[in-house]
Protein backbone atom coordinates (compact mmCIF):
# COMPACT_ATOMS: atom_id res chain seq x y z
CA UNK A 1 0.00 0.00 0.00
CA UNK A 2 0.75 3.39 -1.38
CA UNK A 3 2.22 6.18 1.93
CA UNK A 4 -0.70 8.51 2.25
CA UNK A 5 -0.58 12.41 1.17
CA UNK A 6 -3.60 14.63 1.85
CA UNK A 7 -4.84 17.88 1.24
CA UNK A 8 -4.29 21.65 2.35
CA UNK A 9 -6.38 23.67 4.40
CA UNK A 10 -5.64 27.15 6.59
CA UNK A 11 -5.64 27.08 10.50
CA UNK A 12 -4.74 30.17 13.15
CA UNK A 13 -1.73 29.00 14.85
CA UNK A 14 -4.01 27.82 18.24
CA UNK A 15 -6.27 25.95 16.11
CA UNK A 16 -3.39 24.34 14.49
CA UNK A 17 -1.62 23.62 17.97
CA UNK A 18 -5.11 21.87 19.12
CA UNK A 19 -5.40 19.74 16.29
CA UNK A 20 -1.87 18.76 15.69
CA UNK A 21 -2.51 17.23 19.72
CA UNK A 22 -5.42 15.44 18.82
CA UNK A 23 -4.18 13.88 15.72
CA UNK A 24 -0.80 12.87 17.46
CA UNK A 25 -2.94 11.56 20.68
CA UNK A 26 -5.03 9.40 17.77
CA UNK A 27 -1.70 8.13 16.39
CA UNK A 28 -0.33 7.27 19.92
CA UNK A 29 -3.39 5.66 20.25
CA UNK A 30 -3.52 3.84 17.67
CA UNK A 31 -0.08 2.85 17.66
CA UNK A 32 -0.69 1.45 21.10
CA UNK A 33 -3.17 -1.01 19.55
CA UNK A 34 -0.89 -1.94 16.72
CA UNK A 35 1.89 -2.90 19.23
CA UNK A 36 -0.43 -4.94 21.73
CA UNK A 37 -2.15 -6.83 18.29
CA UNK A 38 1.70 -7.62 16.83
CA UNK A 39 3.10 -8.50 20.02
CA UNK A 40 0.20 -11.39 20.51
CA UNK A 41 1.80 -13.21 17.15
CA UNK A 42 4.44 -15.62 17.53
CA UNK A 43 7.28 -17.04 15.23
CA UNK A 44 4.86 -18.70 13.33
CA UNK A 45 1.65 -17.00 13.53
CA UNK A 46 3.58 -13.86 12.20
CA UNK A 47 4.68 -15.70 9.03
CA UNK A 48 1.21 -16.35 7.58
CA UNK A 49 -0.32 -14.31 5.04
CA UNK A 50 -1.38 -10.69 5.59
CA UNK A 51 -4.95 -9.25 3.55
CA UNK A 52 -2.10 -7.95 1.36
CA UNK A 53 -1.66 -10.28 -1.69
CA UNK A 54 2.16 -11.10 -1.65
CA UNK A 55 2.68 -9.71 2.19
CA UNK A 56 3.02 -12.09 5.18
CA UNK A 57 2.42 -10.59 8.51
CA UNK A 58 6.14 -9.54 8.80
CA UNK A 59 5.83 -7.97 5.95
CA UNK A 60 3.40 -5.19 7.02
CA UNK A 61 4.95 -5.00 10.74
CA UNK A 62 7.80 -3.96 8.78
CA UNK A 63 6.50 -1.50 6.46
CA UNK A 64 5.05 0.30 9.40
CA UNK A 65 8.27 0.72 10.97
CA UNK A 66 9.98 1.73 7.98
CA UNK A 67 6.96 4.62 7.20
CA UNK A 68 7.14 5.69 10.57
CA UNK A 69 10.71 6.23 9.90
CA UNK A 70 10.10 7.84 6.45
CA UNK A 71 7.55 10.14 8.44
CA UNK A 72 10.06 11.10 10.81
CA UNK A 73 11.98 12.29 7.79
CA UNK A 74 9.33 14.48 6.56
CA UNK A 75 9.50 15.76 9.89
CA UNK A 76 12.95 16.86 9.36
CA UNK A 77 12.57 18.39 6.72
CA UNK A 78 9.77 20.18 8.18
CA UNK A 79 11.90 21.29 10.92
CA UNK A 80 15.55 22.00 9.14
CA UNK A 81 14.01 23.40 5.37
CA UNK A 82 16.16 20.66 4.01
CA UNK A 83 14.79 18.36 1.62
CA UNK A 84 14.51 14.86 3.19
CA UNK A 85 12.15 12.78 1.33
CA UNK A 86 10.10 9.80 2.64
CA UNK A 87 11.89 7.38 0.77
CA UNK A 88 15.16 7.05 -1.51
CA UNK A 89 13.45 5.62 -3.87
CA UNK A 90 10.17 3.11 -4.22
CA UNK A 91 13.03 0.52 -5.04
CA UNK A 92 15.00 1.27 -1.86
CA UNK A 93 11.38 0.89 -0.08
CA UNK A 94 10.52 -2.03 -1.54
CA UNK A 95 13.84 -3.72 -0.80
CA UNK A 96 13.88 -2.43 2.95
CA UNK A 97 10.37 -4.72 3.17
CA UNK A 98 11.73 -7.62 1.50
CA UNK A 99 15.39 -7.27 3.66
CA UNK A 100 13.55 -7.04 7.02
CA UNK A 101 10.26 -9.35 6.90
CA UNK A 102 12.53 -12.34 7.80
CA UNK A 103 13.45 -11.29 11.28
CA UNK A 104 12.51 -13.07 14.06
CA UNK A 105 9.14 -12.21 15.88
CA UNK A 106 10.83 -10.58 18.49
CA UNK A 107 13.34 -8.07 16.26
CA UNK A 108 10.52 -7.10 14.07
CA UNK A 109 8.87 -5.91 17.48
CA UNK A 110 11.81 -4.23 19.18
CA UNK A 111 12.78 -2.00 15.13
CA UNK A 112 8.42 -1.64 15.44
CA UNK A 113 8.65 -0.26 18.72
CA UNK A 114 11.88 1.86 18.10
CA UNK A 115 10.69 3.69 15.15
CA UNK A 116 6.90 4.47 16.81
CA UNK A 117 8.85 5.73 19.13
CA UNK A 118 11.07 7.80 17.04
CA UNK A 119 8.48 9.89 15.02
CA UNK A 120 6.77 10.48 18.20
CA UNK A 121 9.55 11.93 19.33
CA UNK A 122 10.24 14.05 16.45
CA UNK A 123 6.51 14.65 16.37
CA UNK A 124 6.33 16.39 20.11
CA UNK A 125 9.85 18.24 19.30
CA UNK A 126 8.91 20.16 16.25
CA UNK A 127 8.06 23.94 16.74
CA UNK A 128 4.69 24.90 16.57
CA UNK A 129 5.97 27.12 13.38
CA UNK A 130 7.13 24.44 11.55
CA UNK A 131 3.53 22.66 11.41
CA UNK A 132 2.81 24.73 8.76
CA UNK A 133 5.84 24.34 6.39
CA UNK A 134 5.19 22.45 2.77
CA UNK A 135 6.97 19.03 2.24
CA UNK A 136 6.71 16.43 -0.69
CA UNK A 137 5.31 12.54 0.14
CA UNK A 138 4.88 9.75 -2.52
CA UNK A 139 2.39 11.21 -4.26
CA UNK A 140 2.47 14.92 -3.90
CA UNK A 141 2.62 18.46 -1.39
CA UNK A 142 1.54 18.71 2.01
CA UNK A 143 1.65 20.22 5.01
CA UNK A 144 3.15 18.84 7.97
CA UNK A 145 0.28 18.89 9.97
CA UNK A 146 -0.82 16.30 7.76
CA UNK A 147 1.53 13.85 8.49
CA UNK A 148 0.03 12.53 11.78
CA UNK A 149 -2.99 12.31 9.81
CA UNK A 150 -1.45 10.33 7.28
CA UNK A 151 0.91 7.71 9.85
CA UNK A 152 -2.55 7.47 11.56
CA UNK A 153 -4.33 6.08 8.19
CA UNK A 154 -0.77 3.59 7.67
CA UNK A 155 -1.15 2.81 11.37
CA UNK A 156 -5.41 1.62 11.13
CA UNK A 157 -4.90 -0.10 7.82
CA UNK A 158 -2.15 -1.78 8.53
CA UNK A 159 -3.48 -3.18 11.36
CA UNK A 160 -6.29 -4.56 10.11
CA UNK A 161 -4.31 -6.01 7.30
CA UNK A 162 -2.36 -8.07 9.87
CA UNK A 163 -6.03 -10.35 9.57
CA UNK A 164 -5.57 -10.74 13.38
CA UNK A 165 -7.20 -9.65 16.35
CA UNK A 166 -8.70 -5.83 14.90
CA UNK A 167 -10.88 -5.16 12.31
CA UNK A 168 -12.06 -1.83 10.78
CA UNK A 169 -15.09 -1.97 13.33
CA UNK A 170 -12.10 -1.48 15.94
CA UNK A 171 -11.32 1.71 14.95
CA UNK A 172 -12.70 4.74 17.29
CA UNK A 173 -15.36 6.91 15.71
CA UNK A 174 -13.49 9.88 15.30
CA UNK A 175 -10.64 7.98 13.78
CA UNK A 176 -12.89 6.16 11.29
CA UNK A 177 -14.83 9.26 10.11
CA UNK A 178 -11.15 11.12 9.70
CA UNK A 179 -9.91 7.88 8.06
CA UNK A 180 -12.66 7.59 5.35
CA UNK A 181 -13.12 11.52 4.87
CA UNK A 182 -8.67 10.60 3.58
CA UNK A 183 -9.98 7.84 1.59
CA UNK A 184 -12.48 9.07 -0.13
CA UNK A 185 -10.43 12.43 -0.89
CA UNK A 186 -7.51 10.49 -2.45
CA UNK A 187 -9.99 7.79 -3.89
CA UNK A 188 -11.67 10.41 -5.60
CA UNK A 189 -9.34 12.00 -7.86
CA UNK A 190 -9.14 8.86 -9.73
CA UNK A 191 -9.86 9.06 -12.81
CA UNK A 192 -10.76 5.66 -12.48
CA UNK A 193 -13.22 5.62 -10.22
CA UNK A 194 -16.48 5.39 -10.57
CA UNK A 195 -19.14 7.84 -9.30
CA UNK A 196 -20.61 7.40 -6.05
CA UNK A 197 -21.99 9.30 -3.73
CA UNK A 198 -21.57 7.68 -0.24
CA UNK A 199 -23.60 8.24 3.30
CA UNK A 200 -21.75 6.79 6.51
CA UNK A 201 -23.84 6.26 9.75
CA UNK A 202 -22.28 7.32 12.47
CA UNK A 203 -24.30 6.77 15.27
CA UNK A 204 -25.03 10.32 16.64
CA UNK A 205 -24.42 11.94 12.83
CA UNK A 206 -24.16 11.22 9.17
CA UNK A 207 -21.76 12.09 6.50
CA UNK A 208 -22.22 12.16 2.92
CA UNK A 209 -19.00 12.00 0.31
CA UNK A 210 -19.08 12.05 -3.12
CA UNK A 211 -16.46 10.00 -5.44
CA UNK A 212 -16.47 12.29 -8.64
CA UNK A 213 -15.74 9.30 -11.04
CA UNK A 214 -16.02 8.74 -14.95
CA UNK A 215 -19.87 7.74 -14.71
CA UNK A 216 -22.42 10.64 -15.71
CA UNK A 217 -24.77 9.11 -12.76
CA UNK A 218 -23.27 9.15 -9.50
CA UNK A 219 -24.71 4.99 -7.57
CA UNK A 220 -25.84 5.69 -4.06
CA UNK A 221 -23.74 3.53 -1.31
CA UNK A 222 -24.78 4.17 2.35
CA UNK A 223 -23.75 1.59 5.84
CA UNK A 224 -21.83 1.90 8.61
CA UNK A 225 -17.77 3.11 8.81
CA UNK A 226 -16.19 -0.57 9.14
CA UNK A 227 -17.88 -2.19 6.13
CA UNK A 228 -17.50 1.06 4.38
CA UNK A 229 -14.13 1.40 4.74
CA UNK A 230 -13.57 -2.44 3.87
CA UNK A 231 -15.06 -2.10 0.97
CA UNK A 232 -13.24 1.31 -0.18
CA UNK A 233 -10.31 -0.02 0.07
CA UNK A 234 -10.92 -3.39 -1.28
CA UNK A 235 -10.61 -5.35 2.14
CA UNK A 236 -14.25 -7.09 1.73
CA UNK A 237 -17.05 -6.67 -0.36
CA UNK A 238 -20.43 -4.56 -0.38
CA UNK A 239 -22.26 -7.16 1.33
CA UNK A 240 -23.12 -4.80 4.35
CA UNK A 241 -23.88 -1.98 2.79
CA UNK A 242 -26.88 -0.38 0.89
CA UNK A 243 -27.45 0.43 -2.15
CA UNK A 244 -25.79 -0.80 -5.87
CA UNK A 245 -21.99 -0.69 -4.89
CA UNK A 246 -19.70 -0.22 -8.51
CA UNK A 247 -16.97 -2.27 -8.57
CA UNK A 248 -13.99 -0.08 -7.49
CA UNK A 249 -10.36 -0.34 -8.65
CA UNK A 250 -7.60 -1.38 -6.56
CA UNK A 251 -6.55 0.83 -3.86
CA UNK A 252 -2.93 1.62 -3.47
């Protein structure tokens, strides 16, 4: 899966102090989750295949250490004005997956561990200034206030692709209605993606999306976050949700 870049948006520097805590509070949080879910595989349990076609379990745990570290890049190059990109290259990414999914249980834990704690680090020592400076992800400009809000998509994903003990009905409200309002904003400037205009339950409120596809007539898709978000990004099928669900192409 793809490292996640988002959009723009304005914020007075309070407003951007308060929401740069909650989203790194909803990473911590998350990440908290991730650690106790990996850390209840063993030497074998940890070799079997992930949701991701190709990926065993090792496989993600190490991705997510190796985008935490490429997040604590963009963090220094938030912080120093220096260019210091995510990644090398999509090779050298690729190839840091492959090198470290054979580890033993217990190393893949300790480099998960380390590098959480690394970018959280680098996340609580970065001026409040520097929130606001542009830097370049995978797939485009941000910035850096995003990049909380991007680990904490990697970090829900993820876990649910470790087909363990969480699912996407896991995932805290708040989280899930931030997650799938990132979704559907990098899902929909696809060009191939179908229109759809989507309705998500909450609970106590409802939020509609639209997917601005290549369709004149946008289908009508409405459920619940989890089996929303499963099917989004191509986890499960419509089953649970309402409506005549398109078929949607691969997320990455």
């Amino acid at each position: 899966m793809a490292d996640i870049v988002l959009g723009t948006g304005r914020w007075s520097a309070e407003s951007l102090a308060d929401e740069v805590a909650r989203r790194l509070a909803a990473v911590q949080h998350a990440t908290e989750v991730l650690v106790r879910s990996a850390s209840g595989l063993d030497e074998l349990s940890v070799r079997q295949p992930s949701l991701l076609p190709g990926w065993s379990r090792a496989h993600v745990i190490t991705h997510l250490a190796r985008n935490a570290d490429a997040c604590c890049n963009l963090l220094l190059w938030a912080r120093t004005g220096i260019e210091h990109p995510m990644y090398a290259s999509a090779d050298d990414r690729d190839e840091a997956i492959q090198e470290g999914a054979p580890r033993s249980h217990q190393l893949l834990m300790e480099d998960l561990v380390a590098s959480s704690d690394r970018f959280a680090a680098a996340a609580r020592d970065l001026p409040g200034s520097d929130w606001t400076a542009e830097v370049t992800g995978t797939t485009g400009d941000m910035p850096a206030h995003h990049i909380p809000r991007m680990r904490l998509l990697e970090v829900w994903v993820h876990l649910v692709d470790l087909d363990h003990d969480v699912d996407f009905a896991d995932i805290p409200s708040a989280d899930a209605e931030q997650v799938l309002e990132d979704v559907v904003q990098l899902f929909g400037g696809r060009p191939d993606v179908p229109a759809v205009s989507l309705e998500v339950d909450f609970g106590d409120h409802r939020r509609q999306w639209e997917l601005r596809g290549t369709t004149s007539r946008p289908e009508e898709v409405s459920g619940e976050p989890a089996p929303m978000l499963g099917w989004l990004l191509g986890r499960t099928g419509p089953g649970e949700l309402r409506g005549d669900a398109p078929e949607l192409p691969g997320w990455s």
